[in-house]
N, C-alpha and C. Protein backbone atom coordinates (compact mmCIF):
# COMPACT_ATOMS: atom_id res chain seq x y z
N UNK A 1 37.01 89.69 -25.23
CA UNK A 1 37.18 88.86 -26.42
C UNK A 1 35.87 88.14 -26.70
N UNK A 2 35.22 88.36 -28.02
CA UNK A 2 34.02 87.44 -28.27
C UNK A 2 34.32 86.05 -28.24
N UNK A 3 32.99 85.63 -28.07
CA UNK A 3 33.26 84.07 -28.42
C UNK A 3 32.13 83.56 -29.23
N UNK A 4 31.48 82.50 -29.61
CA UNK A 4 30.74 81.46 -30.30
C UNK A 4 30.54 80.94 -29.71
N UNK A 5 28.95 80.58 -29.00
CA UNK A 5 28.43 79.62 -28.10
C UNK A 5 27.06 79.35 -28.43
N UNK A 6 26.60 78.04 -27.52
CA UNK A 6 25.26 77.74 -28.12
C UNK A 6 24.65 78.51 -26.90
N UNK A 7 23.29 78.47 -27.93
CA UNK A 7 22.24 79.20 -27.31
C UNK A 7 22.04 78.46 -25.90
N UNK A 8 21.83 79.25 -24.86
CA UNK A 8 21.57 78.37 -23.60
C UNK A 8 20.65 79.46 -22.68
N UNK A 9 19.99 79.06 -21.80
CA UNK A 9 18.83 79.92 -21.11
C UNK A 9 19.78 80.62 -19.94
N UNK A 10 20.97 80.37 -19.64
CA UNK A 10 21.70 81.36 -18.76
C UNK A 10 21.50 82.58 -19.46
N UNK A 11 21.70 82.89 -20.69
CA UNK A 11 21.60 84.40 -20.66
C UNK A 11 20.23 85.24 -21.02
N UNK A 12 19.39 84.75 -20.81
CA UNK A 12 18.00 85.11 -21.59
C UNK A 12 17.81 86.63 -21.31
N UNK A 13 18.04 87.00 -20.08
CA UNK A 13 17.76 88.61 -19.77
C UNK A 13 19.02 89.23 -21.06
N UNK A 14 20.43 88.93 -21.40
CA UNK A 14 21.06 89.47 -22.15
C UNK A 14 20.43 89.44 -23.71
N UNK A 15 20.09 87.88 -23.68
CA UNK A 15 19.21 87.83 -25.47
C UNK A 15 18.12 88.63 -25.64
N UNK A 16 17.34 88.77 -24.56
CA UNK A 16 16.35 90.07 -24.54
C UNK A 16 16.96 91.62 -24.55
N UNK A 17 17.76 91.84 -24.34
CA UNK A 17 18.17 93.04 -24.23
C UNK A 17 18.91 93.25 -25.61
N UNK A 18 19.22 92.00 -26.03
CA UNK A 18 19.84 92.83 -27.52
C UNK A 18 18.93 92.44 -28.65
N UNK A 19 17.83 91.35 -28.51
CA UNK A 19 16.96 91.61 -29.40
C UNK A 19 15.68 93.07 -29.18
N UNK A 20 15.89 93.17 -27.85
CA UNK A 20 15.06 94.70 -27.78
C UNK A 20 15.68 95.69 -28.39
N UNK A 21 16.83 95.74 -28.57
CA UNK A 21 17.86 96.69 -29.57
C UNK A 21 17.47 97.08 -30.60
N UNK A 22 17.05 95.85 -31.53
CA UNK A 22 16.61 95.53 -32.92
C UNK A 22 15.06 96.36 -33.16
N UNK A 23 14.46 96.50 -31.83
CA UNK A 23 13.10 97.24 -31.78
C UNK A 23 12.17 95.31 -32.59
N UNK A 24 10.77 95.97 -32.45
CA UNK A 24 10.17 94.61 -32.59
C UNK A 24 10.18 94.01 -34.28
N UNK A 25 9.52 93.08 -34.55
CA UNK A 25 9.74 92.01 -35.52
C UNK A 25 10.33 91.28 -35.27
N UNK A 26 10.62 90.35 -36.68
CA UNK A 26 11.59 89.16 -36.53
C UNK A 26 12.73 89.33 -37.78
N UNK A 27 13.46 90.24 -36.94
CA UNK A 27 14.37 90.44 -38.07
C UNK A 27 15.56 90.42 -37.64
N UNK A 28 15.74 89.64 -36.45
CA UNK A 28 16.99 89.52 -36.48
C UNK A 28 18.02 88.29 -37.02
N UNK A 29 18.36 88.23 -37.69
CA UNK A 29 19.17 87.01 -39.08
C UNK A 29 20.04 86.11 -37.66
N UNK A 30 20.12 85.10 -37.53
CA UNK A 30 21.12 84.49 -37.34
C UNK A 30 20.93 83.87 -35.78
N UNK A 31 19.27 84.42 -35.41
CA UNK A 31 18.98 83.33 -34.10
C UNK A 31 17.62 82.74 -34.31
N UNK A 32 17.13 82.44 -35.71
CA UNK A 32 16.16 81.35 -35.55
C UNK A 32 14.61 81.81 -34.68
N UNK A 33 14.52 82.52 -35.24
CA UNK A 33 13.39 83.20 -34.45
C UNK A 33 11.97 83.31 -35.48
N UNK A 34 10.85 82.36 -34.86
CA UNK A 34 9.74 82.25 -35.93
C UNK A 34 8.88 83.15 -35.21
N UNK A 35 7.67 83.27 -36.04
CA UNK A 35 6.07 84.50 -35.30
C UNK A 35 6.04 83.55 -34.65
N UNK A 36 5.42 83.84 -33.27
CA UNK A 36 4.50 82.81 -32.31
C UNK A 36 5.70 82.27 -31.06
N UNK A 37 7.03 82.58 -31.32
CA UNK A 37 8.43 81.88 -30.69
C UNK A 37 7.96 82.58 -29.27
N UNK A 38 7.84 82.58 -28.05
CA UNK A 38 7.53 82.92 -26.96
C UNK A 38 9.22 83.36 -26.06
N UNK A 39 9.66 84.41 -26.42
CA UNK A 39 10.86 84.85 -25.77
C UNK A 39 10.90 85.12 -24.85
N UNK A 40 9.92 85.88 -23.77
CA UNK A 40 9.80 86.82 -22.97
C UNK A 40 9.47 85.93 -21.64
N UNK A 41 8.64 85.18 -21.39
CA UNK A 41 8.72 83.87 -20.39
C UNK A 41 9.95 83.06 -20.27
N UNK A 42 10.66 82.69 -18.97
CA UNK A 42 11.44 82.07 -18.58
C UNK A 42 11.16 80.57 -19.57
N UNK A 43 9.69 80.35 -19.21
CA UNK A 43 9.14 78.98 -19.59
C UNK A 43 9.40 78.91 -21.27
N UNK A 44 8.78 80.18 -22.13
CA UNK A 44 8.96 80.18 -23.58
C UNK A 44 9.83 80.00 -23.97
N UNK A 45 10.97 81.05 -23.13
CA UNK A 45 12.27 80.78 -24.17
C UNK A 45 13.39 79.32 -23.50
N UNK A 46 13.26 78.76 -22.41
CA UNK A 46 13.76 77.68 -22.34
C UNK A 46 13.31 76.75 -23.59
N UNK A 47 11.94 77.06 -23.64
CA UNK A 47 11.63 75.69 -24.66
C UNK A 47 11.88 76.26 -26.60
N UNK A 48 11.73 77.27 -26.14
CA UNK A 48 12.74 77.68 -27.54
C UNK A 48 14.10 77.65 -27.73
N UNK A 49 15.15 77.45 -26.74
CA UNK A 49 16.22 77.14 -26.77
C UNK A 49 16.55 75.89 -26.51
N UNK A 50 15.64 75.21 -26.23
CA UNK A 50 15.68 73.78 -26.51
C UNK A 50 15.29 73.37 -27.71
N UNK A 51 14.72 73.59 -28.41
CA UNK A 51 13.97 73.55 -29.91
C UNK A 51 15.44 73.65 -30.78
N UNK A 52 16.14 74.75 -30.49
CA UNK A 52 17.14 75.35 -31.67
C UNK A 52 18.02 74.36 -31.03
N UNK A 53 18.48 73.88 -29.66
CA UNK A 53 19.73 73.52 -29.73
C UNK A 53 19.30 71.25 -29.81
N UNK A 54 18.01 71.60 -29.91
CA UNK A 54 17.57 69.88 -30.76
C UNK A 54 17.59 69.99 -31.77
N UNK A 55 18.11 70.85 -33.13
CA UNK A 55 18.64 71.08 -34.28
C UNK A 55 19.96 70.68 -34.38
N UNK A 56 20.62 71.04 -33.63
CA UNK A 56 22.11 70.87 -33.74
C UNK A 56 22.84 69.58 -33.85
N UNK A 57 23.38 69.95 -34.48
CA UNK A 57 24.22 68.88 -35.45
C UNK A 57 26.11 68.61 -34.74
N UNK A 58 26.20 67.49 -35.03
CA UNK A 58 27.75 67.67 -34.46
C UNK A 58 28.47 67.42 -35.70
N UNK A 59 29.43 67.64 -36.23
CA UNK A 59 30.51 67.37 -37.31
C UNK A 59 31.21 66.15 -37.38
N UNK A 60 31.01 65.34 -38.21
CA UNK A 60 31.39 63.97 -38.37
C UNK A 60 30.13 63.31 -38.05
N UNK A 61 29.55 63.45 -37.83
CA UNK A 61 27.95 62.70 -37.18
C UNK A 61 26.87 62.67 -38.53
N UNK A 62 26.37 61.71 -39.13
CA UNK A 62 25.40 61.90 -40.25
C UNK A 62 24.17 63.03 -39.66
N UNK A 63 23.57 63.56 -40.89
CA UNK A 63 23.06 64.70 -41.13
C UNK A 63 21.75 63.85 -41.24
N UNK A 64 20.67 63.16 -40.14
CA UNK A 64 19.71 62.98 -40.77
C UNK A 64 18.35 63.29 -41.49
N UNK A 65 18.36 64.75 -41.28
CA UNK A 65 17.12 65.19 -42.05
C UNK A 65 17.73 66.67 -41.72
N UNK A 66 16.79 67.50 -43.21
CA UNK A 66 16.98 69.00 -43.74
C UNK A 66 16.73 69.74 -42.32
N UNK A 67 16.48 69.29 -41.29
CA UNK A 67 16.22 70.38 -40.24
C UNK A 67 18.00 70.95 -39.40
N UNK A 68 18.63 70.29 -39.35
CA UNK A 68 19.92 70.38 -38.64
C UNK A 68 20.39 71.77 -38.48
N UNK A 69 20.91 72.40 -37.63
CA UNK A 69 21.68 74.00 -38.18
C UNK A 69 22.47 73.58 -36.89
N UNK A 70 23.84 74.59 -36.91
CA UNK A 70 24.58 75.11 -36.08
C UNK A 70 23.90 75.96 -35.28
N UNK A 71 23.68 76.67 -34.54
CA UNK A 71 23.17 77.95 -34.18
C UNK A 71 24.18 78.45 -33.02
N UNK A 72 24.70 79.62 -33.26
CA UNK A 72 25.96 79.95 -32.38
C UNK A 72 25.47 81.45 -32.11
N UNK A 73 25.48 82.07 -31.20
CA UNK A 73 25.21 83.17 -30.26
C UNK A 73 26.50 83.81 -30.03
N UNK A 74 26.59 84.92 -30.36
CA UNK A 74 27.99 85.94 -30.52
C UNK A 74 27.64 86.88 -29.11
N UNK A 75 28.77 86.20 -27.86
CA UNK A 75 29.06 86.66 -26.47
C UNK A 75 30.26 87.39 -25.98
N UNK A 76 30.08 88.51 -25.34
CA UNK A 76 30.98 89.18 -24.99
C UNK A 76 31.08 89.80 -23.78
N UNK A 77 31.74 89.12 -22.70
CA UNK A 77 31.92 89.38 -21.51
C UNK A 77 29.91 89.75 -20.73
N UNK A 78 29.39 88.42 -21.19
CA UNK A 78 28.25 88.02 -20.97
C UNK A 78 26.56 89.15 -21.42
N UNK A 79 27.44 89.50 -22.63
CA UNK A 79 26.67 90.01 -23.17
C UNK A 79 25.98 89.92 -24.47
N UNK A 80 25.10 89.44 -25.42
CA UNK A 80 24.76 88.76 -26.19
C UNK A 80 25.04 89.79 -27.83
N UNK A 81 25.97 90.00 -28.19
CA UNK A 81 25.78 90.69 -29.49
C UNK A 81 25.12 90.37 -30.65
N UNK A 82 24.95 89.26 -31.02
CA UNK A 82 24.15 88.84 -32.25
C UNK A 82 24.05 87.42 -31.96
N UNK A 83 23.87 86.70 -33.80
CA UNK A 83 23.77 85.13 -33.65
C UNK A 83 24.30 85.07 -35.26
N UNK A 84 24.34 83.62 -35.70
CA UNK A 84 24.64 82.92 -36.59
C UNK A 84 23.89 81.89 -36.67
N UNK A 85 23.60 81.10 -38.03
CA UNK A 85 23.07 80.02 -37.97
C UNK A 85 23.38 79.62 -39.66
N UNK A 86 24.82 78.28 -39.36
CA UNK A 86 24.63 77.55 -40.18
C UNK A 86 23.28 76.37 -40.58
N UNK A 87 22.53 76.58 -41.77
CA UNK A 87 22.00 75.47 -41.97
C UNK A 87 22.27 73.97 -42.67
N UNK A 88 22.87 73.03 -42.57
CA UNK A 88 23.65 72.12 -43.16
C UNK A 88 23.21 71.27 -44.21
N UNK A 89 21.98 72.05 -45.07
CA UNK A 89 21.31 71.72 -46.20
C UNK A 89 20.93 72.66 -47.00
N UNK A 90 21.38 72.37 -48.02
CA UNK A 90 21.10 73.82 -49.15
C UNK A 90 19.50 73.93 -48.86
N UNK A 91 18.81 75.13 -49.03
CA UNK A 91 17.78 75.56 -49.21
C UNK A 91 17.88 76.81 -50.34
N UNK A 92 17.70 77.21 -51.09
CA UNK A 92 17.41 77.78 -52.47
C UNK A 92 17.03 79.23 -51.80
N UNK A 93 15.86 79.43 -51.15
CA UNK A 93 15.61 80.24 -50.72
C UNK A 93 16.46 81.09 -49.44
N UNK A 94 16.75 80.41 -48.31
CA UNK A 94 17.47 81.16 -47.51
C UNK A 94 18.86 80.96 -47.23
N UNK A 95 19.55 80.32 -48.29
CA UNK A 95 20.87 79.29 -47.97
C UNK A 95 21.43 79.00 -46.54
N UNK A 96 22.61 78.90 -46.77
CA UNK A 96 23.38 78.10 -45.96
C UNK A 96 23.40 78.87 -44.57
N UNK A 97 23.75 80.20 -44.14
CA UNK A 97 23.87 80.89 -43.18
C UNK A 97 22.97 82.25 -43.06
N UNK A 98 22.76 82.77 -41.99
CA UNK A 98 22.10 83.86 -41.64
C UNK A 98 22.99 84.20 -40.42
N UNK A 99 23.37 85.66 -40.18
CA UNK A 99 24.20 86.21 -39.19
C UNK A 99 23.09 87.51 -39.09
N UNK A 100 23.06 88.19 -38.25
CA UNK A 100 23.21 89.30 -37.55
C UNK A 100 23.93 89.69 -36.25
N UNK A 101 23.97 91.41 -36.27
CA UNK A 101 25.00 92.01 -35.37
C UNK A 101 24.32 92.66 -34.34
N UNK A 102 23.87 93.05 -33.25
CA UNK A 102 23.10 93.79 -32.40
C UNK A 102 23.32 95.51 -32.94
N UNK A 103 22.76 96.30 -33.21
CA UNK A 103 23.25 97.98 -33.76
C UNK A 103 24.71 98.20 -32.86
N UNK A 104 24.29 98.02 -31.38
CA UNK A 104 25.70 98.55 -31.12
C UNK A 104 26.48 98.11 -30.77
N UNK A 105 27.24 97.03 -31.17
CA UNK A 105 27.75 96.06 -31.85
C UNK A 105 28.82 96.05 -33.12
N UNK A 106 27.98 96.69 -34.12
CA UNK A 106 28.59 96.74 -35.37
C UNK A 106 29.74 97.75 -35.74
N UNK A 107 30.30 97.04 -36.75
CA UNK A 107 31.68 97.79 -37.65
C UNK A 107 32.95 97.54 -36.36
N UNK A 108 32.40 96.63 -35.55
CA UNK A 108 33.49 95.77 -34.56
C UNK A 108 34.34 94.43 -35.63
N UNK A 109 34.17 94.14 -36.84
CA UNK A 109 34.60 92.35 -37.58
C UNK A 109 33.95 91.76 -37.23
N UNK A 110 32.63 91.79 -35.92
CA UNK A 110 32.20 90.58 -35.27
C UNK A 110 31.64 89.76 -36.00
N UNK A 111 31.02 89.96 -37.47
CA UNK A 111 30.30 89.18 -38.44
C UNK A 111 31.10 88.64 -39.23
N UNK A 112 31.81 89.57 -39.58
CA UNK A 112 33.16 88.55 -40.37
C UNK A 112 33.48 87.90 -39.89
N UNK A 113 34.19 87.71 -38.04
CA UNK A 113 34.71 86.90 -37.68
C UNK A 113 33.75 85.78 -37.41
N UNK A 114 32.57 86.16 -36.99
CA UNK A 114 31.53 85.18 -36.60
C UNK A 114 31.77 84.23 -38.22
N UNK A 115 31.39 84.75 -38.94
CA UNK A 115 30.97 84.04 -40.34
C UNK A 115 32.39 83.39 -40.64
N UNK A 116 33.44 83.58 -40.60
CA UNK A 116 34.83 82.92 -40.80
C UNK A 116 34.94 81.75 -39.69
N UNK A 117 34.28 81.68 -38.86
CA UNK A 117 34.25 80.45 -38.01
C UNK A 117 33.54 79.57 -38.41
N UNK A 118 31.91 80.21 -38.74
CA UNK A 118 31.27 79.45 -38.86
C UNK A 118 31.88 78.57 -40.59
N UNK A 119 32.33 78.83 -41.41
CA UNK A 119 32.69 78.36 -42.54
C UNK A 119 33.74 77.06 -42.59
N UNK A 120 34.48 77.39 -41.22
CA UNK A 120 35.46 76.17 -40.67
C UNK A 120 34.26 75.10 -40.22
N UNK A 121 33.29 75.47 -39.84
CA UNK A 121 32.01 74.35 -39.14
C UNK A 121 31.70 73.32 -40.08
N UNK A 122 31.92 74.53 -41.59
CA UNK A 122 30.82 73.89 -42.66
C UNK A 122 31.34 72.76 -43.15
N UNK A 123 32.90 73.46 -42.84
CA UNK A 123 34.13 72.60 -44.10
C UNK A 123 34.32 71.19 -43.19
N UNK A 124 34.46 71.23 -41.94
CA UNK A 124 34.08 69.97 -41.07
C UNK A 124 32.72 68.94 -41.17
N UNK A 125 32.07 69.67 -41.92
CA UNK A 125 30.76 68.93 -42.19
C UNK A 125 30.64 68.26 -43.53
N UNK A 126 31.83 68.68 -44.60
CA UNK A 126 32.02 68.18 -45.29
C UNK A 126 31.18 69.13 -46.70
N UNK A 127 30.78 70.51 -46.42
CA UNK A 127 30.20 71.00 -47.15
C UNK A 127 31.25 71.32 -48.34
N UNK A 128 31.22 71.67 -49.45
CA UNK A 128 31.85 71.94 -50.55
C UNK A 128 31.77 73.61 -50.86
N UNK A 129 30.27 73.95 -50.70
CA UNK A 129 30.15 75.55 -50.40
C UNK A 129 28.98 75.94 -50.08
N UNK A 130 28.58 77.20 -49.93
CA UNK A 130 27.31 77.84 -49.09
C UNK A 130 27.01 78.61 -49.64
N UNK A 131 26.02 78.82 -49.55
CA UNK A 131 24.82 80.19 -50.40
C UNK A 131 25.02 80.81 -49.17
N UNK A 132 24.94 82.33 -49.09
CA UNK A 132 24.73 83.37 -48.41
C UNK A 132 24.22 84.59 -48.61
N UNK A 133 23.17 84.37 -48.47
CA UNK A 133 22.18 85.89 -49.01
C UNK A 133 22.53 86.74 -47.82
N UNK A 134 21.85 88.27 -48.78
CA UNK A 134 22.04 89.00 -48.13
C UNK A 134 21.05 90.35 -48.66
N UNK A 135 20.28 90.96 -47.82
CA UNK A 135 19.22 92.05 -48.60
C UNK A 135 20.19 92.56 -49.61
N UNK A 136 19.70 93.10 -50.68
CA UNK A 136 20.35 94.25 -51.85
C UNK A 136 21.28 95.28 -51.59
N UNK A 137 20.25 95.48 -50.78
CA UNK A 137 21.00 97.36 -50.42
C UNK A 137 21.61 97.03 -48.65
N UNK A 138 21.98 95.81 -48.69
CA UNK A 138 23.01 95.88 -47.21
C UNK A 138 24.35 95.50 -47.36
N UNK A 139 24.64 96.92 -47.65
CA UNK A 139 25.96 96.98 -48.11
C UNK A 139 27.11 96.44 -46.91
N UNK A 140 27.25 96.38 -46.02
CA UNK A 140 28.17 95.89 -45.10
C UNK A 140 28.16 94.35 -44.64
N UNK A 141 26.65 94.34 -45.19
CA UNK A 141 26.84 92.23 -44.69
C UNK A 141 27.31 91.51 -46.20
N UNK A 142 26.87 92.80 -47.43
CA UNK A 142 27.67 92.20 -48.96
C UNK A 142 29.19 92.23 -48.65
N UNK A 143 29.67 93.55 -48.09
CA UNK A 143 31.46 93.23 -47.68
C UNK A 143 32.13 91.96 -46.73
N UNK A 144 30.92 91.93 -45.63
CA UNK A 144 31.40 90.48 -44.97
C UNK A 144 31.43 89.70 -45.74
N UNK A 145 30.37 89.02 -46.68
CA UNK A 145 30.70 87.91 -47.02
C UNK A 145 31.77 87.93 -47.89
N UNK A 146 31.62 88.94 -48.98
CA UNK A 146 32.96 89.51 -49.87
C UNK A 146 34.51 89.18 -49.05
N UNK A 147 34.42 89.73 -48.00
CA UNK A 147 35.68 89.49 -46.90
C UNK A 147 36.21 87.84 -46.87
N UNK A 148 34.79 87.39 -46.93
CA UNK A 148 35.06 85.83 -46.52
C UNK A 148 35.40 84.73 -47.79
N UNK A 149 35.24 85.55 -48.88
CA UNK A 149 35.33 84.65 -50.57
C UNK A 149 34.19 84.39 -50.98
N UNK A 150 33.01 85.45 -50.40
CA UNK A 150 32.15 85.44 -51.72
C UNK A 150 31.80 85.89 -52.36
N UNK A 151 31.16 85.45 -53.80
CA UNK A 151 31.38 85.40 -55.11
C UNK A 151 30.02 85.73 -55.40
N UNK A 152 29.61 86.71 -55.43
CA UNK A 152 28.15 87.24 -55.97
C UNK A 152 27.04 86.20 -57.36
N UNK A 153 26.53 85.75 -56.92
CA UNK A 153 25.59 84.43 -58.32
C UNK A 153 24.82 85.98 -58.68
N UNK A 154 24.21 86.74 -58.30
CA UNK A 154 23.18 87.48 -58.33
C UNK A 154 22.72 88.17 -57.62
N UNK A 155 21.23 88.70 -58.12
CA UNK A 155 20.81 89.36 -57.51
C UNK A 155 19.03 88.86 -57.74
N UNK A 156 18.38 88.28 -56.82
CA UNK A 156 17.24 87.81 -56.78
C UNK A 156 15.91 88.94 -55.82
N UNK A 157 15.05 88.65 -56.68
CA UNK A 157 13.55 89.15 -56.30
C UNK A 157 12.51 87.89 -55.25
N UNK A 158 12.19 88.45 -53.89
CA UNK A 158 11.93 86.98 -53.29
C UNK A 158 11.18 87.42 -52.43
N UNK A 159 9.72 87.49 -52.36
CA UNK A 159 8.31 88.30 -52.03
C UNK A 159 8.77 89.54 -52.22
N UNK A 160 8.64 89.87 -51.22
CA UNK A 160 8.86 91.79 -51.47
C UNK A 160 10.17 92.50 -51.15
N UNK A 161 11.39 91.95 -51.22
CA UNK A 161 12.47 92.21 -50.74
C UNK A 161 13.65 91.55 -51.88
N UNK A 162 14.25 92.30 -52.59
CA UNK A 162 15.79 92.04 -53.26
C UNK A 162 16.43 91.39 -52.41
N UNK A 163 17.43 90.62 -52.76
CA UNK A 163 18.64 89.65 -51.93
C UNK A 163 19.51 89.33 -52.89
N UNK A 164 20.86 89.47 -52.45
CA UNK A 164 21.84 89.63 -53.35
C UNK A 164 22.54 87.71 -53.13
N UNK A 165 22.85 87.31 -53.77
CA UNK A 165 23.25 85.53 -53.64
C UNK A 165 24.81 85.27 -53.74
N UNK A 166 25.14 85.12 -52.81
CA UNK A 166 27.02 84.94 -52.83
C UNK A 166 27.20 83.36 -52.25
N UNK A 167 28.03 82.40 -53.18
CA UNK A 167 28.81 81.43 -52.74
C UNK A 167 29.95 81.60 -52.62
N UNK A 168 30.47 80.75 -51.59
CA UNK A 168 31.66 80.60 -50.63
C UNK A 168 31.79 79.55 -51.14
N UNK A 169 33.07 78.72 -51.84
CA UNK A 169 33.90 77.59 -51.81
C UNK A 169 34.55 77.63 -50.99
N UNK A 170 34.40 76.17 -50.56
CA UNK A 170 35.49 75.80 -49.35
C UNK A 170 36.50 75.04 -49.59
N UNK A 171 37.34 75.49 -49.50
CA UNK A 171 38.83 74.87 -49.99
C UNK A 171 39.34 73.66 -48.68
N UNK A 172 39.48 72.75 -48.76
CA UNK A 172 39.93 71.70 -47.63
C UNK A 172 41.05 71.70 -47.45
């Protein structure tokens, strides 16, 4: 049974093994991962998982500055399948959430379900609704959010890559 957990340095050999999945870049959506982030050292990625989880926000707790996110790590019998990351301030450009799935991983619900949790986070935070992009032509993370009640704004041009723009109302 998956679960939703914060990022923590117990599993670092598993977060390496499923971001090696992905092959290199930084493209995996939904664990907060900048150029220069040092994963591969015990030492790097402790202090990168300290970084993401000094973001974190608790629900009911004021929101004091645009940096805050959820960041939740999708685990399965100690194995790291993807991530999520609510951000708890609109940003225009990358909205409210970013998810990814590890390749083998997917067409399991794990993103739907991941993303249907995380939306209970938002509605505890008092959000009203969320932007959720998603590339153009990625047709299965457009059905997740579709799955979840969202509502296509568009379709935006944003450096060199299409992204399709779906809000989620959250009903209380």
């Amino acid at each position: 049974m998956p679960e939703l957990i914060l990022p923590t340095v117990l599993l670092h050999t598993a977060f390496l093994e499923c971001r090696d999945e992905w092959g290199p870049g930084l493209h995996e959506d939904g664990f907060g991962i900048k150029a220069g982030d040092d994963l591969d050292s015990p030492e790097g990625f402790a202090g990168w998982v300290h970084r993401r989880l000094h973001l974190t926000h608790r629900a009911g707790e004021p929101c004091p500055d645009e940096k805050h996110v959820s960041p939740r790590w999708i685990v399965e019998d100690g194995r790291v399948l993807g991530g999520i990351d609510l951000r708890h301030k609109f940003d225009d450009g990358i909205g409210h959430v970013g998810y990814g799935v590890r390749p083998s991983a997917r067409r399991r619900g794990l993103a739907s379900w991941a993303l249907a949790e995380m939306l209970g986070e938002a509605r505890a935070l008092g959000l009203e609704q969320v932007l959720i992009p998603c590339l153009a032509d990625n047709v299965a993370s457009a059905r997740t959010i579709e799955r979840n009640g969202g509502v296509l704004e568009g379709v935006r041009r944003l450096e060199h890559v299409s992204v399709r723009r779906y809000w989620i109302t959250l009903n209380r």
